[in-house]
PDB file of N, CA and C in Angstrom:
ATOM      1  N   UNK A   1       0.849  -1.187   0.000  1.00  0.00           N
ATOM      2  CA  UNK A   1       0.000   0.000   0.000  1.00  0.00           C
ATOM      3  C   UNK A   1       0.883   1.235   0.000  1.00  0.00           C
ATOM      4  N   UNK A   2       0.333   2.137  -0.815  1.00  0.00           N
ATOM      5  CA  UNK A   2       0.800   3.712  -0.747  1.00  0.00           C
ATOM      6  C   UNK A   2       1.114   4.288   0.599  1.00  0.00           C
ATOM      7  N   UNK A   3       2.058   4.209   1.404  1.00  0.00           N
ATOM      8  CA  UNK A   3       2.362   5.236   2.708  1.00  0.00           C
ATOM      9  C   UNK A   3       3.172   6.159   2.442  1.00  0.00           C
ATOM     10  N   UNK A   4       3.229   7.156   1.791  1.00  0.00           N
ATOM     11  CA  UNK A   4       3.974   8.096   1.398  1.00  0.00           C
ATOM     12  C   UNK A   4       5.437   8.488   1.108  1.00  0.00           C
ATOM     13  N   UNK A   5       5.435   6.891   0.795  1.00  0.00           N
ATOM     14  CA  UNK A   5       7.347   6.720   0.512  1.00  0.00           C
ATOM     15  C   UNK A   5       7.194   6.715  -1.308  1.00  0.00           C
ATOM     16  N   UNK A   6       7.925   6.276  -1.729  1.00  0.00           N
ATOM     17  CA  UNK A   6       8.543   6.759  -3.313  1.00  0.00           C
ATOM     18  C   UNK A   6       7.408   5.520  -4.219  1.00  0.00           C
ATOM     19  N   UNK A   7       6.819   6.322  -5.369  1.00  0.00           N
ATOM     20  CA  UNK A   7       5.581   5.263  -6.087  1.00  0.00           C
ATOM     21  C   UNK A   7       6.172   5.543  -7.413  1.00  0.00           C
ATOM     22  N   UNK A   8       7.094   4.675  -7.670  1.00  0.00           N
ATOM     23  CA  UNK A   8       7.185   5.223  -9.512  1.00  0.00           C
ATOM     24  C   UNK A   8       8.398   6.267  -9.162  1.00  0.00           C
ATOM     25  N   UNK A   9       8.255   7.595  -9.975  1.00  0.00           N
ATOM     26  CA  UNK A   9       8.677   8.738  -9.692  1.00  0.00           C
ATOM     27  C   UNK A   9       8.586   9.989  -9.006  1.00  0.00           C
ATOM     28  N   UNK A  10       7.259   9.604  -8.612  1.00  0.00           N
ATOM     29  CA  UNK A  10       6.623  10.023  -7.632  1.00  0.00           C
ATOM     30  C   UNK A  10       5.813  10.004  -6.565  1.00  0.00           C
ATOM     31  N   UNK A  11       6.453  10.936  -5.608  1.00  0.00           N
ATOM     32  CA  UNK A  11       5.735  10.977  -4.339  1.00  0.00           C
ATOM     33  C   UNK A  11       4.475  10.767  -4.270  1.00  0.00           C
ATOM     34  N   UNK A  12       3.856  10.361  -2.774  1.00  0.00           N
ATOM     35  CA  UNK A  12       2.267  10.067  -2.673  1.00  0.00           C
ATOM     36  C   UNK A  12       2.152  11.268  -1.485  1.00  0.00           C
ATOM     37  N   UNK A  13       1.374  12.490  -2.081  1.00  0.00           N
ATOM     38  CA  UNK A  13       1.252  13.440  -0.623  1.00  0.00           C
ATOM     39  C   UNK A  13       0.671  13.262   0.648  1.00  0.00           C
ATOM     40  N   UNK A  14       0.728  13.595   1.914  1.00  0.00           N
ATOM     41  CA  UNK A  14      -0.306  13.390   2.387  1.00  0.00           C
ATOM     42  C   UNK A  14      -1.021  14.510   2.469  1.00  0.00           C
ATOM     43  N   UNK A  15      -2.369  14.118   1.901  1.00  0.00           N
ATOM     44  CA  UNK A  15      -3.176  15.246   1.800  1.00  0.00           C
ATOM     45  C   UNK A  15      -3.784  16.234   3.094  1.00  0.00           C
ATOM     46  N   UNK A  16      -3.270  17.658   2.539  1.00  0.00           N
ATOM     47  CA  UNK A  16      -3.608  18.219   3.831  1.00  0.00           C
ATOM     48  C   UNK A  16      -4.602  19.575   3.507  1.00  0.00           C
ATOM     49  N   UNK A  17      -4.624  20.576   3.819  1.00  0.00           N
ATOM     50  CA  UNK A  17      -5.827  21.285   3.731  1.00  0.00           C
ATOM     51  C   UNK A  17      -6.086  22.087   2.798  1.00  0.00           C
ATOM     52  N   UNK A  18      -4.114  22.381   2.288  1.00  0.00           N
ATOM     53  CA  UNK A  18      -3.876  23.147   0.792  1.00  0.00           C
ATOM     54  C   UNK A  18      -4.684  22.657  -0.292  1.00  0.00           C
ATOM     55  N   UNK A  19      -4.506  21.195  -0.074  1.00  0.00           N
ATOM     56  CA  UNK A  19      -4.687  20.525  -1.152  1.00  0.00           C
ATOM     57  C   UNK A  19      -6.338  20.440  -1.262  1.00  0.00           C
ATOM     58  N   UNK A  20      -6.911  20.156  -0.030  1.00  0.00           N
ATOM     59  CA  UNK A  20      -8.362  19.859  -0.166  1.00  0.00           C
ATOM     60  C   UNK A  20      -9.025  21.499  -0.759  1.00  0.00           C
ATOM     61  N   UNK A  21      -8.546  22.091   0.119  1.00  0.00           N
ATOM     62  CA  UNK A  21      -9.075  23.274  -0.637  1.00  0.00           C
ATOM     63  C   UNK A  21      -9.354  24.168  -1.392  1.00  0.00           C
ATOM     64  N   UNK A  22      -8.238  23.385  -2.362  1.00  0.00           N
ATOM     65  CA  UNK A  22      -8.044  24.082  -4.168  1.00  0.00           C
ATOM     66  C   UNK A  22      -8.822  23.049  -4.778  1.00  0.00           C
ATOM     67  N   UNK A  23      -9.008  21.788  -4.069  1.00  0.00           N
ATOM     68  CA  UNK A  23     -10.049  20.710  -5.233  1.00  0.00           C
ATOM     69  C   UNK A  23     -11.002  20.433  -5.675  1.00  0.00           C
ATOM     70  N   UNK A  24     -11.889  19.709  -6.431  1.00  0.00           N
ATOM     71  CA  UNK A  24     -13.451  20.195  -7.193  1.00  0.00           C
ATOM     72  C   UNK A  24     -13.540  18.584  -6.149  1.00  0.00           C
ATOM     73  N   UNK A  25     -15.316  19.364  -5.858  1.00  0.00           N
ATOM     74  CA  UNK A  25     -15.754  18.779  -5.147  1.00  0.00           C
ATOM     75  C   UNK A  25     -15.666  17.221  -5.512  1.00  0.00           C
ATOM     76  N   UNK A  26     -15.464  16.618  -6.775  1.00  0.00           N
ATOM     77  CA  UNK A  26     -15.607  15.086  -6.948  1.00  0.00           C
ATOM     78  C   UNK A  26     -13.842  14.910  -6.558  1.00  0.00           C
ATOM     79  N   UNK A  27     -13.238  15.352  -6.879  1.00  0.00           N
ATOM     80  CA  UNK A  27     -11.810  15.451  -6.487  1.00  0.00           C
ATOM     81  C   UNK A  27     -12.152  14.808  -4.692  1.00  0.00           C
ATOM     82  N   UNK A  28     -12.554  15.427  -4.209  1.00  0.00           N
ATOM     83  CA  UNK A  28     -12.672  15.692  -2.677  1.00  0.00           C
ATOM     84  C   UNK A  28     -13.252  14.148  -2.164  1.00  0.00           C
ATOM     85  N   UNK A  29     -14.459  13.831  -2.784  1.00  0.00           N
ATOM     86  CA  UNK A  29     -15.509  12.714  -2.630  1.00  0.00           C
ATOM     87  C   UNK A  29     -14.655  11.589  -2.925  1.00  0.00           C
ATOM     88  N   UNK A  30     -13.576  11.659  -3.730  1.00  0.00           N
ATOM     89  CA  UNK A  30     -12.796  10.217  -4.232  1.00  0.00           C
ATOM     90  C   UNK A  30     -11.666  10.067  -3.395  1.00  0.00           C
ATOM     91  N   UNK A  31     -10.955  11.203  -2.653  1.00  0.00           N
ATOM     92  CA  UNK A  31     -10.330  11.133  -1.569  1.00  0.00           C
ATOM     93  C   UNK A  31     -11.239  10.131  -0.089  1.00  0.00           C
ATOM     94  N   UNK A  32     -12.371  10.942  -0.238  1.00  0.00           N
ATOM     95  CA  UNK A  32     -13.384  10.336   0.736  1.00  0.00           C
ATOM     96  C   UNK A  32     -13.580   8.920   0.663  1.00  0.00           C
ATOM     97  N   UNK A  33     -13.690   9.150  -0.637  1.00  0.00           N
ATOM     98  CA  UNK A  33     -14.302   7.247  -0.975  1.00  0.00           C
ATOM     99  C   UNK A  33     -13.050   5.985  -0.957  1.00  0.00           C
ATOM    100  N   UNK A  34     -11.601   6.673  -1.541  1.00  0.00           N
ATOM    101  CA  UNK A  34     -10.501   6.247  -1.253  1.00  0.00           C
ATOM    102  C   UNK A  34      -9.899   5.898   0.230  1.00  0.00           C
ATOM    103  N   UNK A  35     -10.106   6.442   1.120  1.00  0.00           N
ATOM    104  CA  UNK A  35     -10.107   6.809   2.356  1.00  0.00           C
ATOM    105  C   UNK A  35     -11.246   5.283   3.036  1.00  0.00           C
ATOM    106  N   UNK A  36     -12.146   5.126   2.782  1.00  0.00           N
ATOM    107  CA  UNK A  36     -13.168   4.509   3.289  1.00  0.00           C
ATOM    108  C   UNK A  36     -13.016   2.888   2.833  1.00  0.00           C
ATOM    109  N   UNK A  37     -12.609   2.991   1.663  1.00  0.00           N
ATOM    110  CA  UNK A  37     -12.113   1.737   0.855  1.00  0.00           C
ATOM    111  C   UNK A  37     -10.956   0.794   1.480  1.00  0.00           C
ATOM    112  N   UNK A  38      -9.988   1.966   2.047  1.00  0.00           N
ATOM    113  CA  UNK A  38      -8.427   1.411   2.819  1.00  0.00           C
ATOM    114  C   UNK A  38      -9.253   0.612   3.989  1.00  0.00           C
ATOM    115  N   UNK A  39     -10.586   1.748   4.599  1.00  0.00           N
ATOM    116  CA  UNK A  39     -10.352   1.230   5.978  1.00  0.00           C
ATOM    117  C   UNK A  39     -11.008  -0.429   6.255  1.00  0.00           C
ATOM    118  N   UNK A  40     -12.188   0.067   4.705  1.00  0.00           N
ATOM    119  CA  UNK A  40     -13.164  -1.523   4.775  1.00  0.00           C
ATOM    120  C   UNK A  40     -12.285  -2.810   4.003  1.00  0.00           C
ATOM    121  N   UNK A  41     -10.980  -2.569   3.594  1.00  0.00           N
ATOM    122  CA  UNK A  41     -10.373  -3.591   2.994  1.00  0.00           C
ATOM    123  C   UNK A  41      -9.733  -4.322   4.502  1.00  0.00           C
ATOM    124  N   UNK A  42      -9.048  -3.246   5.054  1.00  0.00           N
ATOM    125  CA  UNK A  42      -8.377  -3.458   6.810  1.00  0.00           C
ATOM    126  C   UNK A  42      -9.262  -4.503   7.108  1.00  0.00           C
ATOM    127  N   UNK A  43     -10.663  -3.970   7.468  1.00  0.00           N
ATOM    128  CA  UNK A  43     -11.488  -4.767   8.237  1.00  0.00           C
ATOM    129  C   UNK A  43     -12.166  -5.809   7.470  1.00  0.00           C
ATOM    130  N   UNK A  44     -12.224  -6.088   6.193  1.00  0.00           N
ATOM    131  CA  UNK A  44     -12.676  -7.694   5.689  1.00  0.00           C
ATOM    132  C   UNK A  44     -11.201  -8.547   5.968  1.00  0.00           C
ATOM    133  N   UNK A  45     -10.217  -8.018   6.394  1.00  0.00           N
ATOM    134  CA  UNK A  45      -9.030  -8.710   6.246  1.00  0.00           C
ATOM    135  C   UNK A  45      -9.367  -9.273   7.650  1.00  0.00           C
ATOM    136  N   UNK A  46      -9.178  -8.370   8.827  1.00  0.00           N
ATOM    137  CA  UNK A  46      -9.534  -9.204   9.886  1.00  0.00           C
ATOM    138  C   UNK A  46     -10.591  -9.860  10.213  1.00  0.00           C
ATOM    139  N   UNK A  47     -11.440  -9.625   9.300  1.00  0.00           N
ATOM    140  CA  UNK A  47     -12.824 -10.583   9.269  1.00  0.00           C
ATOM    141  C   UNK A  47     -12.023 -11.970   8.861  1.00  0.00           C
ATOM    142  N   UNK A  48     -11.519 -11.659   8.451  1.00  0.00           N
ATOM    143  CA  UNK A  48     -11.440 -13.075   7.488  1.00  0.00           C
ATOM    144  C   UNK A  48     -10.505 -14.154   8.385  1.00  0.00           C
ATOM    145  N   UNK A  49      -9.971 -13.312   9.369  1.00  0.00           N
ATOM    146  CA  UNK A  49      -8.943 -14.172  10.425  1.00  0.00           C
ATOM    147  C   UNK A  49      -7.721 -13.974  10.475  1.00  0.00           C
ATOM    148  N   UNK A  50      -7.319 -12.892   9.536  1.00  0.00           N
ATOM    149  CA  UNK A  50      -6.118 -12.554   9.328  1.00  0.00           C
ATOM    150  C   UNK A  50      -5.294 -11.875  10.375  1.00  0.00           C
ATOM    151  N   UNK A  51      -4.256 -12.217  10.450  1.00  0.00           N
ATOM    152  CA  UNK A  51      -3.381 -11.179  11.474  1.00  0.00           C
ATOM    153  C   UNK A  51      -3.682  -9.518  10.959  1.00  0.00           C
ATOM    154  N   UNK A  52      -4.631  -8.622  11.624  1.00  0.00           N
ATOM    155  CA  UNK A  52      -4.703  -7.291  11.625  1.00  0.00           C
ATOM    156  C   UNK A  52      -4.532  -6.286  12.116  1.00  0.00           C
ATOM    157  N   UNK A  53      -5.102  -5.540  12.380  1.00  0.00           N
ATOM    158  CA  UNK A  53      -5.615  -4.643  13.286  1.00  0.00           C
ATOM    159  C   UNK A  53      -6.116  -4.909  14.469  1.00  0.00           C
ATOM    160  N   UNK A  54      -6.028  -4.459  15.796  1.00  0.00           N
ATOM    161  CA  UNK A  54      -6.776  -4.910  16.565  1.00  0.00           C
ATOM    162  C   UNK A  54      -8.070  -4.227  16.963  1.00  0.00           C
ATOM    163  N   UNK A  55      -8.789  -4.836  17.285  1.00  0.00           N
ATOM    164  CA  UNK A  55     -10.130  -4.373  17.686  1.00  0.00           C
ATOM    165  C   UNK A  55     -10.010  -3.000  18.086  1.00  0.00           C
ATOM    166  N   UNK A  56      -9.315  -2.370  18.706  1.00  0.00           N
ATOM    167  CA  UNK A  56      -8.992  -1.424  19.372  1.00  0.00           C
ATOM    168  C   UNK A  56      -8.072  -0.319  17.916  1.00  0.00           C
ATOM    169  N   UNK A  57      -7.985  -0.705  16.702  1.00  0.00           N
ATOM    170  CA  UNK A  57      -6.858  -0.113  16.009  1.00  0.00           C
ATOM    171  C   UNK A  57      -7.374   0.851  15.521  1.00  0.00           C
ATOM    172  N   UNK A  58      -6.606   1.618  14.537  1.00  0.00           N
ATOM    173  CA  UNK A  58      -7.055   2.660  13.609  1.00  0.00           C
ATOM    174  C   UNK A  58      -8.448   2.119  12.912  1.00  0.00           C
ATOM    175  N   UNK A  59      -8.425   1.063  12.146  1.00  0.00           N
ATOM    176  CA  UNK A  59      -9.898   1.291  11.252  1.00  0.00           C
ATOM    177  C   UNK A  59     -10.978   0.801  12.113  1.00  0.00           C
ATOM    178  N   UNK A  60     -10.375   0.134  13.488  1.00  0.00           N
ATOM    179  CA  UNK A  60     -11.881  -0.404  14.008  1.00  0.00           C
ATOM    180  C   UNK A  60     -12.730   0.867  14.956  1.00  0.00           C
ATOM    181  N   UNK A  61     -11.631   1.801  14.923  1.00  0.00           N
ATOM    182  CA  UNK A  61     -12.139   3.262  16.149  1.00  0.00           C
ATOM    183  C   UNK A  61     -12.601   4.047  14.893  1.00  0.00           C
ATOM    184  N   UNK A  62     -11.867   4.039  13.689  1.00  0.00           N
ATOM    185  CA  UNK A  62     -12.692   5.006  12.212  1.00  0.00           C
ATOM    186  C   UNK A  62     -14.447   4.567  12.512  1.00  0.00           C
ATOM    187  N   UNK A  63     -14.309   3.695  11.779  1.00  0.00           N
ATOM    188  CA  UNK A  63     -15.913   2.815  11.538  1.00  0.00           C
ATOM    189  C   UNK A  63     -16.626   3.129  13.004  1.00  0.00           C
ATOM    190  N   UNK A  64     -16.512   2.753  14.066  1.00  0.00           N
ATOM    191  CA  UNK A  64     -16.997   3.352  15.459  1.00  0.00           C
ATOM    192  C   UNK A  64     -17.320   4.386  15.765  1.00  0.00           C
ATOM    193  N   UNK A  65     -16.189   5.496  15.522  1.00  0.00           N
ATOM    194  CA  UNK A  65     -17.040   6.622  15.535  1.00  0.00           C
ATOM    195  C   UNK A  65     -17.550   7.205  14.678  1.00  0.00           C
ATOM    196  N   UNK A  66     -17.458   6.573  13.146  1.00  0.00           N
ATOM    197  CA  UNK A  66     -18.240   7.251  12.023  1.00  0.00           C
ATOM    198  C   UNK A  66     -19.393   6.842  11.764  1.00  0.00           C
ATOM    199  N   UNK A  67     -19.661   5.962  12.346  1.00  0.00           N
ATOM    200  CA  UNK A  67     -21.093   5.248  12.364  1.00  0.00           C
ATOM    201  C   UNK A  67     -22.713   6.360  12.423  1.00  0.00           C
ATOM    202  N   UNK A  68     -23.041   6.091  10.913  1.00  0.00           N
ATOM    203  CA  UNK A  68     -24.475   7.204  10.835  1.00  0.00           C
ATOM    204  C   UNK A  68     -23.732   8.202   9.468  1.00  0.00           C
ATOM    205  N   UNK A  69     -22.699   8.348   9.714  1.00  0.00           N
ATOM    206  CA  UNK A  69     -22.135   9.327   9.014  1.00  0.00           C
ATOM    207  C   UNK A  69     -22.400   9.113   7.410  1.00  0.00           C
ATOM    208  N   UNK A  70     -22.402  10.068   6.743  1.00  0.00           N
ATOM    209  CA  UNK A  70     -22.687  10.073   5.573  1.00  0.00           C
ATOM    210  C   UNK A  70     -21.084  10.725   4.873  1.00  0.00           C
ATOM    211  N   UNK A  71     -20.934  10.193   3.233  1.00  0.00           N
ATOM    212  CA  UNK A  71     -19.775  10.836   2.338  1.00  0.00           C
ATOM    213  C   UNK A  71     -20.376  12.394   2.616  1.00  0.00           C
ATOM    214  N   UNK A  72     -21.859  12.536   2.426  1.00  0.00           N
ATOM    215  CA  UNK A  72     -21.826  14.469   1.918  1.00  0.00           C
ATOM    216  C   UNK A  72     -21.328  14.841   3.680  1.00  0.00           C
ATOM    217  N   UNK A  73     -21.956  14.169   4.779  1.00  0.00           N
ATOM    218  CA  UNK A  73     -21.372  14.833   5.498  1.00  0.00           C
ATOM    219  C   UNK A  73     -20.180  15.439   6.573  1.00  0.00           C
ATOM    220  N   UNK A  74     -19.085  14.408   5.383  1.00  0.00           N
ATOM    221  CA  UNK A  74     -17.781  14.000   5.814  1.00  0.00           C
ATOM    222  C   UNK A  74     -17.122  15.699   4.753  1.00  0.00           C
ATOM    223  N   UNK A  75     -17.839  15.387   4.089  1.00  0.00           N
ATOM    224  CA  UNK A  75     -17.374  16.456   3.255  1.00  0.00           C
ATOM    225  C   UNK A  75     -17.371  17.821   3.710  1.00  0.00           C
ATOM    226  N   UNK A  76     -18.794  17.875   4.142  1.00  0.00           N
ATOM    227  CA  UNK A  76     -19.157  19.117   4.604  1.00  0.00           C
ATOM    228  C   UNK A  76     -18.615  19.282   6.195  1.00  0.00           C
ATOM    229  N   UNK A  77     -18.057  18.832   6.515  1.00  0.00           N
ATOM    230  CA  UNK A  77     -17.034  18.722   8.009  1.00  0.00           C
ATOM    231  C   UNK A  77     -15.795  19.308   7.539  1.00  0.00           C
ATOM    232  N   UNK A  78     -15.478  18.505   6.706  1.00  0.00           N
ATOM    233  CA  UNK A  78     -14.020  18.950   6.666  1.00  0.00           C
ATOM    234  C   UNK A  78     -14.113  20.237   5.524  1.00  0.00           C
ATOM    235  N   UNK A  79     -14.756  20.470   4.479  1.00  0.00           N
ATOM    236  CA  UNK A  79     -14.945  21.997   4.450  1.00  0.00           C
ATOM    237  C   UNK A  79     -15.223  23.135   5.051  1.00  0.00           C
ATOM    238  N   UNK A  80     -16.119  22.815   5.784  1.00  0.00           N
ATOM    239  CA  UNK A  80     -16.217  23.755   7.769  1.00  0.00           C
ATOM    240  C   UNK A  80     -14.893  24.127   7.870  1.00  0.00           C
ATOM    241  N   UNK A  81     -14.237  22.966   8.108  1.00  0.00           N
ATOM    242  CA  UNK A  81     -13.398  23.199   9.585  1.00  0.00           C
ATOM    243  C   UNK A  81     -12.475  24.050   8.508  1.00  0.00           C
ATOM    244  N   UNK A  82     -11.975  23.923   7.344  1.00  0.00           N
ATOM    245  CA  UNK A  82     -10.432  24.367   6.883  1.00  0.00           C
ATOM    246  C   UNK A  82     -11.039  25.832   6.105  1.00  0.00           C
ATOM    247  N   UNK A  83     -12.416  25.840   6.247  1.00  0.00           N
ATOM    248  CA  UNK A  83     -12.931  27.415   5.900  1.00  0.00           C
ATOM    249  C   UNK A  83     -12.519  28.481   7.482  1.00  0.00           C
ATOM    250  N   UNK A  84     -12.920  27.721   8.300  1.00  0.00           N
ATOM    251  CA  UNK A  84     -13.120  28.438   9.862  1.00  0.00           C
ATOM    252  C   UNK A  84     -11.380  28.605  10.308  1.00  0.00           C
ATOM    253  N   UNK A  85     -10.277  27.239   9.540  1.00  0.00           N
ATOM    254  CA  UNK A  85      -9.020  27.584  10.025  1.00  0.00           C
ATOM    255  C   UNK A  85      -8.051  27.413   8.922  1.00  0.00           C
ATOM    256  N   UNK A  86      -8.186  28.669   8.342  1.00  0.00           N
ATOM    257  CA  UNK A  86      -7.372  28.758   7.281  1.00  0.00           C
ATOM    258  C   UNK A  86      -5.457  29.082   8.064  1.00  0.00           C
ATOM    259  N   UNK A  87      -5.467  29.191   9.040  1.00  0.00           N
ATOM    260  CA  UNK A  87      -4.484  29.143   9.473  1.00  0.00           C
ATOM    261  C   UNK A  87      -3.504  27.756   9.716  1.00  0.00           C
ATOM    262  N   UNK A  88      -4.473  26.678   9.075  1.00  0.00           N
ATOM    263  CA  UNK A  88      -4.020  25.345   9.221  1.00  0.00           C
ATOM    264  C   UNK A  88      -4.064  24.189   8.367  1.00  0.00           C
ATOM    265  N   UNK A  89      -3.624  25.002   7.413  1.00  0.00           N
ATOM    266  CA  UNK A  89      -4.481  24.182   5.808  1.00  0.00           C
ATOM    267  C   UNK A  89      -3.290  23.242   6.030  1.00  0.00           C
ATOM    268  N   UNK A  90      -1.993  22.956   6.068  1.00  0.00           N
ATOM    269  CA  UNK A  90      -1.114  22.335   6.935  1.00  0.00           C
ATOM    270  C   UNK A  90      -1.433  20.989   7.674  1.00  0.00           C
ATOM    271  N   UNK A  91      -2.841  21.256   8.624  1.00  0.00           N
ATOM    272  CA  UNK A  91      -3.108  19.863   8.795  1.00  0.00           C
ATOM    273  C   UNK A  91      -3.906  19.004   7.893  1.00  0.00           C
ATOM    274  N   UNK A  92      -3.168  17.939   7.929  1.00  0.00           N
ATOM    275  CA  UNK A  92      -3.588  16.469   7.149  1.00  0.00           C
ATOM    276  C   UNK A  92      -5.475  16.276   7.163  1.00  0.00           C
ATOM    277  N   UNK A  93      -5.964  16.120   5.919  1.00  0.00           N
ATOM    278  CA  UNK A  93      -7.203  15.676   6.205  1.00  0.00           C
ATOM    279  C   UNK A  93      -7.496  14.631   7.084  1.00  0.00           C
ATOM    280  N   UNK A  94      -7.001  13.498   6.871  1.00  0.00           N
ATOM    281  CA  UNK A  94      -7.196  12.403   7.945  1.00  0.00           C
ATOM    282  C   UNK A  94      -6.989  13.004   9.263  1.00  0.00           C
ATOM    283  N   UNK A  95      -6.074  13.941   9.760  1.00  0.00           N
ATOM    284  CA  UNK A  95      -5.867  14.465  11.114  1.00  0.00           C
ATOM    285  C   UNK A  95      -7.593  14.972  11.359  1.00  0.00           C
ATOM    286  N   UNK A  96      -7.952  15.686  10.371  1.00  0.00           N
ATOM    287  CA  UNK A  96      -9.588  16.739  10.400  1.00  0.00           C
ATOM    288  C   UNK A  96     -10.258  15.567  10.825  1.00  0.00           C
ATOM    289  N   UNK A  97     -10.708  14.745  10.127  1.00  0.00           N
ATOM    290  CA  UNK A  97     -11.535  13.859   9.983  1.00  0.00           C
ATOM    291  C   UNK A  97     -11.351  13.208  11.841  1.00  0.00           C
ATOM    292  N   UNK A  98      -9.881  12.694  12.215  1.00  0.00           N
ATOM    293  CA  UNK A  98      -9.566  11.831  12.745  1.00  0.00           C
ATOM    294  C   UNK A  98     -10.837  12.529  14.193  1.00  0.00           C
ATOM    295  N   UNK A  99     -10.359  14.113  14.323  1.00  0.00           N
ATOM    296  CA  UNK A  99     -10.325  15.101  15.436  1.00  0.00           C
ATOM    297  C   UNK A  99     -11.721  16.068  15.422  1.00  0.00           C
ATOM    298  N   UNK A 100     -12.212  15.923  14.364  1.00  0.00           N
ATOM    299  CA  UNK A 100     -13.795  16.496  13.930  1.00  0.00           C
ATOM    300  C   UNK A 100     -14.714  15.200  13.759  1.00  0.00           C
ATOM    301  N   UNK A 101     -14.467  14.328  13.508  1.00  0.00           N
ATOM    302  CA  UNK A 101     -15.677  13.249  12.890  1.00  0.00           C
ATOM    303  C   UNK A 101     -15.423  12.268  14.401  1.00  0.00           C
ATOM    304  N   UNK A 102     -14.231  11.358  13.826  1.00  0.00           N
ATOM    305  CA  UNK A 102     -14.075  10.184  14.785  1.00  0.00           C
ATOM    306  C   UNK A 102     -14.152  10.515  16.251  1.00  0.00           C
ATOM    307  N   UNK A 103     -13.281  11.375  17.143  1.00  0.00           N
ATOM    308  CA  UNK A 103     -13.162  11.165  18.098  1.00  0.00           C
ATOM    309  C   UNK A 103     -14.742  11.445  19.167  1.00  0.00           C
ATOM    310  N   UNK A 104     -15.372  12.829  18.402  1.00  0.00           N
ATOM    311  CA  UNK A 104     -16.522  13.022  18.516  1.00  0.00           C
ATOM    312  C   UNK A 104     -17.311  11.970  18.711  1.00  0.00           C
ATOM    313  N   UNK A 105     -17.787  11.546  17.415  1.00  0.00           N
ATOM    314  CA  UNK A 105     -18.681  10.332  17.505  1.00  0.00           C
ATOM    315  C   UNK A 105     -18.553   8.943  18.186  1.00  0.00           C
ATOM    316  N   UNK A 106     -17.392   8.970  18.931  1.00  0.00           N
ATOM    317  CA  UNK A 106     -17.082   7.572  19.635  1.00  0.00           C
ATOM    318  C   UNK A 106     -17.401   8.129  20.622  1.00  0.00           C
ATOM    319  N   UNK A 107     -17.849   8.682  21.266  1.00  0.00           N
ATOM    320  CA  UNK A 107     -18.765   9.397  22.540  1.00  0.00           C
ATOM    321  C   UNK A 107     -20.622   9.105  22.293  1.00  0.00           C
ATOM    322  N   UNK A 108     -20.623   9.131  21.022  1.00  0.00           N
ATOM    323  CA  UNK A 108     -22.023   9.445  20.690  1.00  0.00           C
ATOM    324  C   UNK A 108     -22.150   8.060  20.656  1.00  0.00           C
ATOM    325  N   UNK A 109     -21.139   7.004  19.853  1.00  0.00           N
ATOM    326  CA  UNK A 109     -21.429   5.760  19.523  1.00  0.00           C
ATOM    327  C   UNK A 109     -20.906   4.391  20.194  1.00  0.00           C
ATOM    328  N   UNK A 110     -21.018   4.720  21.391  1.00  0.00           N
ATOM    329  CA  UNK A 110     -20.533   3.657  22.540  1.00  0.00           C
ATOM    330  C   UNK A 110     -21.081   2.052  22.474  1.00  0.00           C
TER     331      UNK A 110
END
């Protein structure tokens, strides 16, 4: 998988707020949908019995607290937040998401 080491000739960015915020909205949605794809491949893997993630890992706390959540309104979160802090286009979308969506909703979704 792509972790931001050398692909070809080129780098894989990690996308951060510069980037989301110069992009057309389907641009944005395929990040989203790309994003969602990594985490449900993670978790059919440990479905399946595989040495993974643990219950406790990155994609099993994603899915937990995103639970209800919708693509438009993942979108419309993280356009909020990097309109309200343009002083931080710098941070990583996944950081937005991680710190606006997830941590939130794992309160809501116990």
């Amino acid at each position: 998988m792509f972790t931001g080491g050398a692909v070809g000739a080129e780098e894989v960015p990690l996308v951060d707020g510069t980037h989301w915020t110069t992009s057309a909205p389907d641009v944005k949605k395929a990040y989203l949908v790309g994003l969602a794809n990594a985490i449900q491949i993670e978790m059919a893997y440990e479905a399946d019995g595989m040495p993974a993630a643990a219950a406790d890992g990155f994609s099993s706390t994603v899915v937990k607290g995103m639970k209800g959540q919708t693509l438009s309104a993942a979108l419309e979160v993280v356009d909020k937040w990097y309109a309200a802090h343009p002083e931080s286009l710098r941070r990583p979308v996944v950081e937005t998401i991680w710190f606006e969506m997830v941590v939130p909703g794992l309160g809501k979704n116990k």
